[in-house]
C-alpha atoms as a PDB file:
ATOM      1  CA  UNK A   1     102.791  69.856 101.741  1.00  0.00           C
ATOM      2  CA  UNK A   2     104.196  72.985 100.158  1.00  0.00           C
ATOM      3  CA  UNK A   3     104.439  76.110 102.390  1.00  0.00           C
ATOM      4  CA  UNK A   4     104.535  79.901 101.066  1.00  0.00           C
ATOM      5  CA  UNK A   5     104.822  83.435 102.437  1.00  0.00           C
ATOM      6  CA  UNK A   6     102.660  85.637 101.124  1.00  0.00           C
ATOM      7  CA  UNK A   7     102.575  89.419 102.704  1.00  0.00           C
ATOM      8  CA  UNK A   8     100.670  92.229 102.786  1.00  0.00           C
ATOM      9  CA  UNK A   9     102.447  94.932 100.860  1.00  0.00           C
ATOM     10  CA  UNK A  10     101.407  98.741 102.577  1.00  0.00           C
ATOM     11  CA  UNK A  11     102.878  98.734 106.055  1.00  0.00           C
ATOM     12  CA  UNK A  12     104.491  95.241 105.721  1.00  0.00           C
ATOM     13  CA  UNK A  13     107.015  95.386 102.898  1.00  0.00           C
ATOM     14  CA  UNK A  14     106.561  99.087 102.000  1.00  0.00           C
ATOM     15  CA  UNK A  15     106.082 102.519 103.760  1.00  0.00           C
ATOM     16  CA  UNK A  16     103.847 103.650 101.567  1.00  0.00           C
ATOM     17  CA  UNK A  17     101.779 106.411 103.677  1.00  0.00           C
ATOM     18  CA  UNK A  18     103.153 109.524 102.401  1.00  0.00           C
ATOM     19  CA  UNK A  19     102.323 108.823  98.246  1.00  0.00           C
ATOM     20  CA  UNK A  20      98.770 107.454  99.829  1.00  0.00           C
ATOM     21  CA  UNK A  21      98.129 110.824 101.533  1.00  0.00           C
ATOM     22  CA  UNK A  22      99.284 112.749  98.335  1.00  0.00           C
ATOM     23  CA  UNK A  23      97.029 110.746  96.573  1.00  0.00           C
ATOM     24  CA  UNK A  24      93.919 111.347  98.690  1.00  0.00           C
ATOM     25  CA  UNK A  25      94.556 114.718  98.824  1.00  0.00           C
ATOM     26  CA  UNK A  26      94.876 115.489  95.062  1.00  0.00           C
ATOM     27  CA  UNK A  27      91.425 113.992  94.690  1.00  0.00           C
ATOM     28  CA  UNK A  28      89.981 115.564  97.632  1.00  0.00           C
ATOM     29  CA  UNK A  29      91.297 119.064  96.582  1.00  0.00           C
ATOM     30  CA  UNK A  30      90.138 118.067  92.889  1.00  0.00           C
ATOM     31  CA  UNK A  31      86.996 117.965  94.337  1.00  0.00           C
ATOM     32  CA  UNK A  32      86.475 120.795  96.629  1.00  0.00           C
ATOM     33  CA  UNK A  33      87.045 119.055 100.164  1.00  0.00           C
ATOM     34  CA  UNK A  34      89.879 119.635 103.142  1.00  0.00           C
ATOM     35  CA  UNK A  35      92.724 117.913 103.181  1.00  0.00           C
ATOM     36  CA  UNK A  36      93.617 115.027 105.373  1.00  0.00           C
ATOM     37  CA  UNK A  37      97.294 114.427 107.547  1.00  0.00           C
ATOM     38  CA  UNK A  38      99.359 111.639 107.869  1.00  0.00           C
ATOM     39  CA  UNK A  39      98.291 110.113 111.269  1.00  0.00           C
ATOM     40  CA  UNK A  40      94.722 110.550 110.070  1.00  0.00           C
ATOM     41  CA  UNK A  41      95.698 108.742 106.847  1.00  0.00           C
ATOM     42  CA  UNK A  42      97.483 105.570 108.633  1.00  0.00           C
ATOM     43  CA  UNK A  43      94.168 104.706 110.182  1.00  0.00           C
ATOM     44  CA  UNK A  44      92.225 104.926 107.191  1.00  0.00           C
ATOM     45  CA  UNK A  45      94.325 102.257 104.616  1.00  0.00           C
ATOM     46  CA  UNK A  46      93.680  99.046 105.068  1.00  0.00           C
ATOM     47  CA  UNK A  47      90.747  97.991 104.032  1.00  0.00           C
ATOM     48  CA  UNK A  48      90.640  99.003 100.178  1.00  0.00           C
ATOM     49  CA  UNK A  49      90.404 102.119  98.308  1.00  0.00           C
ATOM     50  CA  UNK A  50      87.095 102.733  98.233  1.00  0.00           C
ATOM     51  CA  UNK A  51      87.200 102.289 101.911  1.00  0.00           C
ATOM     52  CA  UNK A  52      90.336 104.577 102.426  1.00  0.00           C
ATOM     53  CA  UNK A  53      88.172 107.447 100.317  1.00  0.00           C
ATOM     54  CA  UNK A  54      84.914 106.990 102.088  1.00  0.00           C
ATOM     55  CA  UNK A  55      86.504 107.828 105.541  1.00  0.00           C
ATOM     56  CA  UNK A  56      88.918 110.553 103.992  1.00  0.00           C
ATOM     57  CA  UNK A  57      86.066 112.617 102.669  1.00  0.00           C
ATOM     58  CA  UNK A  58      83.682 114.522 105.151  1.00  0.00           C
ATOM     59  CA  UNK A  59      80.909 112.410 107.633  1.00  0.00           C
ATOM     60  CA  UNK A  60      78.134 111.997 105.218  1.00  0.00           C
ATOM     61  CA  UNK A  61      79.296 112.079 102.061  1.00  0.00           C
ATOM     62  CA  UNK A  62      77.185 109.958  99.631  1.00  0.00           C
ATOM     63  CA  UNK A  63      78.027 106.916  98.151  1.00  0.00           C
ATOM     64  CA  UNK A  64      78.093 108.441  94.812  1.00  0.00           C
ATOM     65  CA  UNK A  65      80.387 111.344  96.095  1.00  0.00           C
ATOM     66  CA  UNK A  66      82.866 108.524  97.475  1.00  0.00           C
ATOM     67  CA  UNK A  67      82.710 106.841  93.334  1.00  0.00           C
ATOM     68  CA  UNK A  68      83.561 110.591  92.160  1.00  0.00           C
ATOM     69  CA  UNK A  69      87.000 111.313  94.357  1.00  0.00           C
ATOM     70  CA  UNK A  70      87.733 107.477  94.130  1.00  0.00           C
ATOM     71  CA  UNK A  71      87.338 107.490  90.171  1.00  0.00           C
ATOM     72  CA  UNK A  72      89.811 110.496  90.609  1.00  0.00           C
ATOM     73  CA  UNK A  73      91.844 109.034  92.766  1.00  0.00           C
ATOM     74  CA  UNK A  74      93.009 105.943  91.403  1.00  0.00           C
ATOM     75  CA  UNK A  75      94.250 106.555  88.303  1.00  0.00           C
ATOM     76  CA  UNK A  76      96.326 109.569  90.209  1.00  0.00           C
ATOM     77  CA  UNK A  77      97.444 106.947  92.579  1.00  0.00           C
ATOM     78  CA  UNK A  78      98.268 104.454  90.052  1.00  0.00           C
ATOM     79  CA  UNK A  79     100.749 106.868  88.054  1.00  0.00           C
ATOM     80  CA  UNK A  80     102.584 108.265  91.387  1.00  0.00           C
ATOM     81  CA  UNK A  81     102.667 104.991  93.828  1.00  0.00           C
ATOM     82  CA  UNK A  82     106.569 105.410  93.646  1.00  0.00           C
ATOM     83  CA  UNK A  83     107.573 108.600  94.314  1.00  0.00           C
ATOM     84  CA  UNK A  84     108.114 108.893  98.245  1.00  0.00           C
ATOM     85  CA  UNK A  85     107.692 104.466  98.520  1.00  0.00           C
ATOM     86  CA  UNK A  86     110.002 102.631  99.883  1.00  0.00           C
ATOM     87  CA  UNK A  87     110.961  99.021 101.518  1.00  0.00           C
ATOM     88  CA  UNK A  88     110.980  98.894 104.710  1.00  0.00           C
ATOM     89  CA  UNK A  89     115.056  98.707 106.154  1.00  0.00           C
ATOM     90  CA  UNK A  90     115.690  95.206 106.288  1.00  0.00           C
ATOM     91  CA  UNK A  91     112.916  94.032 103.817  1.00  0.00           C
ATOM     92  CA  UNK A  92     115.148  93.083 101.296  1.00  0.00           C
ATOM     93  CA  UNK A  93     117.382  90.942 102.815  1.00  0.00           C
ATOM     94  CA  UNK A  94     114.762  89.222 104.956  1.00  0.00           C
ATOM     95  CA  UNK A  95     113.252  88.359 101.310  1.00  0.00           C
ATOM     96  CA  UNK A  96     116.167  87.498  99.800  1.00  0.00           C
ATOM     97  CA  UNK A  97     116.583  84.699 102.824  1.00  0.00           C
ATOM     98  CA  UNK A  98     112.960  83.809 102.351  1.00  0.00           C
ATOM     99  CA  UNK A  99     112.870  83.369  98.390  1.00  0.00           C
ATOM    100  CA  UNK A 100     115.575  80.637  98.349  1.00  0.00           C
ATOM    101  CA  UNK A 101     113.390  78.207 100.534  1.00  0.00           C
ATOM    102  CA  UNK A 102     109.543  79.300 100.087  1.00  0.00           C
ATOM    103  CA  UNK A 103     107.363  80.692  97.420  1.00  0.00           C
ATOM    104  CA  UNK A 104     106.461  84.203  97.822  1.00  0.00           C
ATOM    105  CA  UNK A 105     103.615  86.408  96.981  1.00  0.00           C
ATOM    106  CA  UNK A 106     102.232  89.702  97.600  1.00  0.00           C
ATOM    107  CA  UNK A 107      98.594  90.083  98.307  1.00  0.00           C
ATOM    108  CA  UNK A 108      96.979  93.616  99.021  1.00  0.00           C
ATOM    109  CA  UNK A 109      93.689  95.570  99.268  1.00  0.00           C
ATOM    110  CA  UNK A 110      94.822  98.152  97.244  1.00  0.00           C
ATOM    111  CA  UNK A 111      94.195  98.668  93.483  1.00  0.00           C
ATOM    112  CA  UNK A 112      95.675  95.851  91.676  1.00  0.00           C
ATOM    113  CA  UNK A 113      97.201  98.442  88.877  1.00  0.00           C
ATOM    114  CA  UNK A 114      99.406 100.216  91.320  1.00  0.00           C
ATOM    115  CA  UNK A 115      99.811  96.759  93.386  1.00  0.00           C
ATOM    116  CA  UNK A 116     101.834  95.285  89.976  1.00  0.00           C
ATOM    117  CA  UNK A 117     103.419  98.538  89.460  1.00  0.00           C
ATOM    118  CA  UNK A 118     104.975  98.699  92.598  1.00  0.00           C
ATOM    119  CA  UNK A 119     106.033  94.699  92.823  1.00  0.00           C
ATOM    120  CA  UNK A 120     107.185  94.747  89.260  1.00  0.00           C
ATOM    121  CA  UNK A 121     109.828  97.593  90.045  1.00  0.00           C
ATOM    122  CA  UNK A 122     110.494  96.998  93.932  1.00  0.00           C
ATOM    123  CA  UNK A 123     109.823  93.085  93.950  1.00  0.00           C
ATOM    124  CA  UNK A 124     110.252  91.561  90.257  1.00  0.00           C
ATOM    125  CA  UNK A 125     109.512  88.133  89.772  1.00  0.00           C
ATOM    126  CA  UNK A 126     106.716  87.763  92.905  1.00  0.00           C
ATOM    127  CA  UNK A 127     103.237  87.024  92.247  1.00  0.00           C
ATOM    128  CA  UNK A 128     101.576  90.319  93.268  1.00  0.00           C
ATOM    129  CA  UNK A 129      98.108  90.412  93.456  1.00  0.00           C
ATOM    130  CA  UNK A 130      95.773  93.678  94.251  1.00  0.00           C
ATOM    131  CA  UNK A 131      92.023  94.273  94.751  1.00  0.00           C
ATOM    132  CA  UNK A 132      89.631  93.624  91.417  1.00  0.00           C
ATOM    133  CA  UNK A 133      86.201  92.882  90.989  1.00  0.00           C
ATOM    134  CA  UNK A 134      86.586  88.958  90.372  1.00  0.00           C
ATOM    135  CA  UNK A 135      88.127  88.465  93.865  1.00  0.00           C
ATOM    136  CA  UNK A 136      87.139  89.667  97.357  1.00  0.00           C
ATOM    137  CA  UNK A 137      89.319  92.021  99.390  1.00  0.00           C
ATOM    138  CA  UNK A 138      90.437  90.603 102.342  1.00  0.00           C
ATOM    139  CA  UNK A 139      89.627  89.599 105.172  1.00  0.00           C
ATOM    140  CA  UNK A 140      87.387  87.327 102.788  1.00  0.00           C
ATOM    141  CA  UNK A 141      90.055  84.802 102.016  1.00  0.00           C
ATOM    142  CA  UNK A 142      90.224  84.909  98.321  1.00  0.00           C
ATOM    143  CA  UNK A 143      93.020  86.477  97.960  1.00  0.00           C
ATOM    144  CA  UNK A 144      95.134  83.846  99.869  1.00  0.00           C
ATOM    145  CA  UNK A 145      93.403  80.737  98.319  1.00  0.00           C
ATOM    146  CA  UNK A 146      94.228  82.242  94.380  1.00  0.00           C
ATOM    147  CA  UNK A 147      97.707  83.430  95.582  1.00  0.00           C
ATOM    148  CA  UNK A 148      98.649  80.022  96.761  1.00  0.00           C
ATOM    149  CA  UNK A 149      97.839  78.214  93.959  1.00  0.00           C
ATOM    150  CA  UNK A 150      99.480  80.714  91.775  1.00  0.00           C
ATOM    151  CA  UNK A 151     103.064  80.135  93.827  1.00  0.00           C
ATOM    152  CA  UNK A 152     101.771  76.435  93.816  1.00  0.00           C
ATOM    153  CA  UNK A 153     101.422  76.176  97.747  1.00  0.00           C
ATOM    154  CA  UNK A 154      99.886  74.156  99.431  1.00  0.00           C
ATOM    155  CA  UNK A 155      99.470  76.317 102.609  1.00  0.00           C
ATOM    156  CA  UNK A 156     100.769  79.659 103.818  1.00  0.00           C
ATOM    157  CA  UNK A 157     102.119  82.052 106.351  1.00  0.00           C
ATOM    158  CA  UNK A 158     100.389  85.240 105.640  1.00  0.00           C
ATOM    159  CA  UNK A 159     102.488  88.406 107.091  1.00  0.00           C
ATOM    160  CA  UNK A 160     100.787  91.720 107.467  1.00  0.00           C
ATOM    161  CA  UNK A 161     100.450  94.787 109.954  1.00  0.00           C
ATOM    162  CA  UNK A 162      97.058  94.931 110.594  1.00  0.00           C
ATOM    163  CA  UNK A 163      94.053  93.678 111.890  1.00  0.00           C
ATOM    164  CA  UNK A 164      92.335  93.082 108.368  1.00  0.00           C
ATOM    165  CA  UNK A 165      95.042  90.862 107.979  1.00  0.00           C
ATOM    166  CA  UNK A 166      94.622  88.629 111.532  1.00  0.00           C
ATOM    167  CA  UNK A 167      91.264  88.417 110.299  1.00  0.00           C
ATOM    168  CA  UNK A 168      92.104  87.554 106.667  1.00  0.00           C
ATOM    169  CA  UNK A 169      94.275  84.602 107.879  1.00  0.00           C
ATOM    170  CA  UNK A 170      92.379  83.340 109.958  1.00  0.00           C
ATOM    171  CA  UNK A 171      89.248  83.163 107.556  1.00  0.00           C
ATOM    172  CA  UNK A 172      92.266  81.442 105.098  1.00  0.00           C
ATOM    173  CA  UNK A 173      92.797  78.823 108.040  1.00  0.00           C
ATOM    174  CA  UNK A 174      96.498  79.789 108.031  1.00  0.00           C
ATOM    175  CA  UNK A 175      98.960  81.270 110.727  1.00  0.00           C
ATOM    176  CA  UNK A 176      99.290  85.294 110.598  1.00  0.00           C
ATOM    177  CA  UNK A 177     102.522  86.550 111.505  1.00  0.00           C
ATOM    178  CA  UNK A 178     101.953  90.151 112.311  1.00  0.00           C
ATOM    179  CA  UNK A 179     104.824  93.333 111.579  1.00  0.00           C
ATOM    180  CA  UNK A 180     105.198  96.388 114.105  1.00  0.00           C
ATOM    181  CA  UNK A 181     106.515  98.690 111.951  1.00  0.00           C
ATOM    182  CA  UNK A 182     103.233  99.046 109.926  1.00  0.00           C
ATOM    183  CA  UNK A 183      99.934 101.047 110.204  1.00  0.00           C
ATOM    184  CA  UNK A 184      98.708  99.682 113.492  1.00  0.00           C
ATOM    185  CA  UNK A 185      99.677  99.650 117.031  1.00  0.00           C
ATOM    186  CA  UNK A 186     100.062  96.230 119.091  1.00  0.00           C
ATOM    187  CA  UNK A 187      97.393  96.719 120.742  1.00  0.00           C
ATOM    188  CA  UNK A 188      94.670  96.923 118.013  1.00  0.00           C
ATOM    189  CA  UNK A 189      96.609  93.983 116.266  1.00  0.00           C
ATOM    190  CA  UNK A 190      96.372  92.111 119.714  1.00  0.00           C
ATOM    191  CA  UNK A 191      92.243  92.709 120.314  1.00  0.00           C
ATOM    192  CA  UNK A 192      91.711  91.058 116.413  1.00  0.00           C
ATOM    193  CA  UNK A 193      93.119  88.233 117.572  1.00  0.00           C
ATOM    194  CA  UNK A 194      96.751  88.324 116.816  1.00  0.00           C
ATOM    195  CA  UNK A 195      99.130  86.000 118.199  1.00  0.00           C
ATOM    196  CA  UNK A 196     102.688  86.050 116.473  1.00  0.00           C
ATOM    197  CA  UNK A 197     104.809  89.447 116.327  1.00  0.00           C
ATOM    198  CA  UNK A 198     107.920  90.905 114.533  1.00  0.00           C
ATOM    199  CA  UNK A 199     109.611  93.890 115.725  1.00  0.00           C
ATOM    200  CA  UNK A 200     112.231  94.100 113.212  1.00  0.00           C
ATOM    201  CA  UNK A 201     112.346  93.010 109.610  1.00  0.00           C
ATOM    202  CA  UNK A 202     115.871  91.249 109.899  1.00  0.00           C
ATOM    203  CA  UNK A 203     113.817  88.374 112.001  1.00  0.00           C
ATOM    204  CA  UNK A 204     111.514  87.542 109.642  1.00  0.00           C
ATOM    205  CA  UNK A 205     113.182  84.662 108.540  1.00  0.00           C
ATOM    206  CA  UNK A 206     113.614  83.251 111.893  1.00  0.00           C
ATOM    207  CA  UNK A 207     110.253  84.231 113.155  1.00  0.00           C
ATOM    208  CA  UNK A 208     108.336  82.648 110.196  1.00  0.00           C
ATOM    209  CA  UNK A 209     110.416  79.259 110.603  1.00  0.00           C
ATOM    210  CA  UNK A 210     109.558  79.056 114.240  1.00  0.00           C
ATOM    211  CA  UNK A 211     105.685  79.282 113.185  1.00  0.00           C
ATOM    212  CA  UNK A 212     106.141  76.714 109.982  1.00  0.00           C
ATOM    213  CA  UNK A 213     107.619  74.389 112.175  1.00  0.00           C
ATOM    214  CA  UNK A 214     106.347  74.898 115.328  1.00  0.00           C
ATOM    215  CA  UNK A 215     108.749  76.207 117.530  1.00  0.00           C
END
């Protein structure tokens, strides 16, 4: 049986918070609403776009309002994912351990555009795979099941900083190894279930072994 690693990519692999919140706020100024801060921000990604819009914008705000900033929004996003982005410290050479032995891909909520524009220049040669209408976001486990075939595994880790993604792996079937660094606290990572933790990107490698194999 053929194992891969696939991770989340916004609070896992890259701090990407700062060009989300300029995002959101060009679209929420473009359309006449107050802007939102980082800590607000980091509890609002996660979960999508569309879902990352709805709770920016004002209590209330219709579901055709949401469309409006979110059709404003993504494009915007898509065009300046990379300007503040960057890999977490350690990221690359916990991948660089990773690639030689397992199959890697990347598998996020967020638009698949600006998912394949950030993998192509930060992480070329992964299988990066975003949010579009043919596949479910996660926690449905879609994502996983058409990322492993692509890498050709058989089974997974799944590494992510959240609780969408405890969820996600465990509605995959697969262990969830789950990053500190990220978007979420311990403890909200810790009430969804989670079970395996990584304080430090430079033990990723070890970390994931001990869950493959069962140490």
């Amino acid at each position: 049986m053929k194992t891969g690693i696939l991770f989340d990519l916004d609070g896992t692999l890259l701090n990407t918070l700062e060009d989300l919140l300029d995002a959101t706020n060009y679209a929420l100024a473009q359309c006449g609403y107050p802007l939102r801060t980082l800590p607000e921000l980091r509890r609002f990604v996660g979960n999508g776009a569309e879902n990352q819009i709805r709770m920016s914008l004002p209590e209330g705000a219709s579901p055709e309002e949401v469309q409006r900033v979110l059709k404003i929004y993504k494009p915007y996003y898509t065009e300046h994912c990379q300007i503040k982005t960057r890999p977490y410290d350690g990221i690359m050479e916990a991948l660089d351990t990773l690639k030689d032995k397992y199959p890697i891909a990347v598998v996020s909520n967020k638009p698949d555009g600006a998912v394949k524009t950030l993998c192509a220049e930060v992480f070329p040669g992964f299988y990066a795979l975003g949010e579009t209408p043919d596949c479910p976001r996660k926690p449905a486990p879609d994502m996983v099941f058409k990322a492993c075939r692509a890498i050709g595994a058989d089974t997974c880790v799944y590494v992510g900083d959240s609780e969408v993604d405890v969820i996600t792996a465990k509605n995959a079937g697969v262990p969830c190894l789950s990053v500190l660094w990220g978007f979420r606290d311990k403890e909200e990572i810790e009430r969804a279930g989670g079970e395996h933790f990584c304080e430090d990107p430079r033990l990723l490698p070890r970390i994931i072994e001990e869950i493959i194999h069962g140490e």
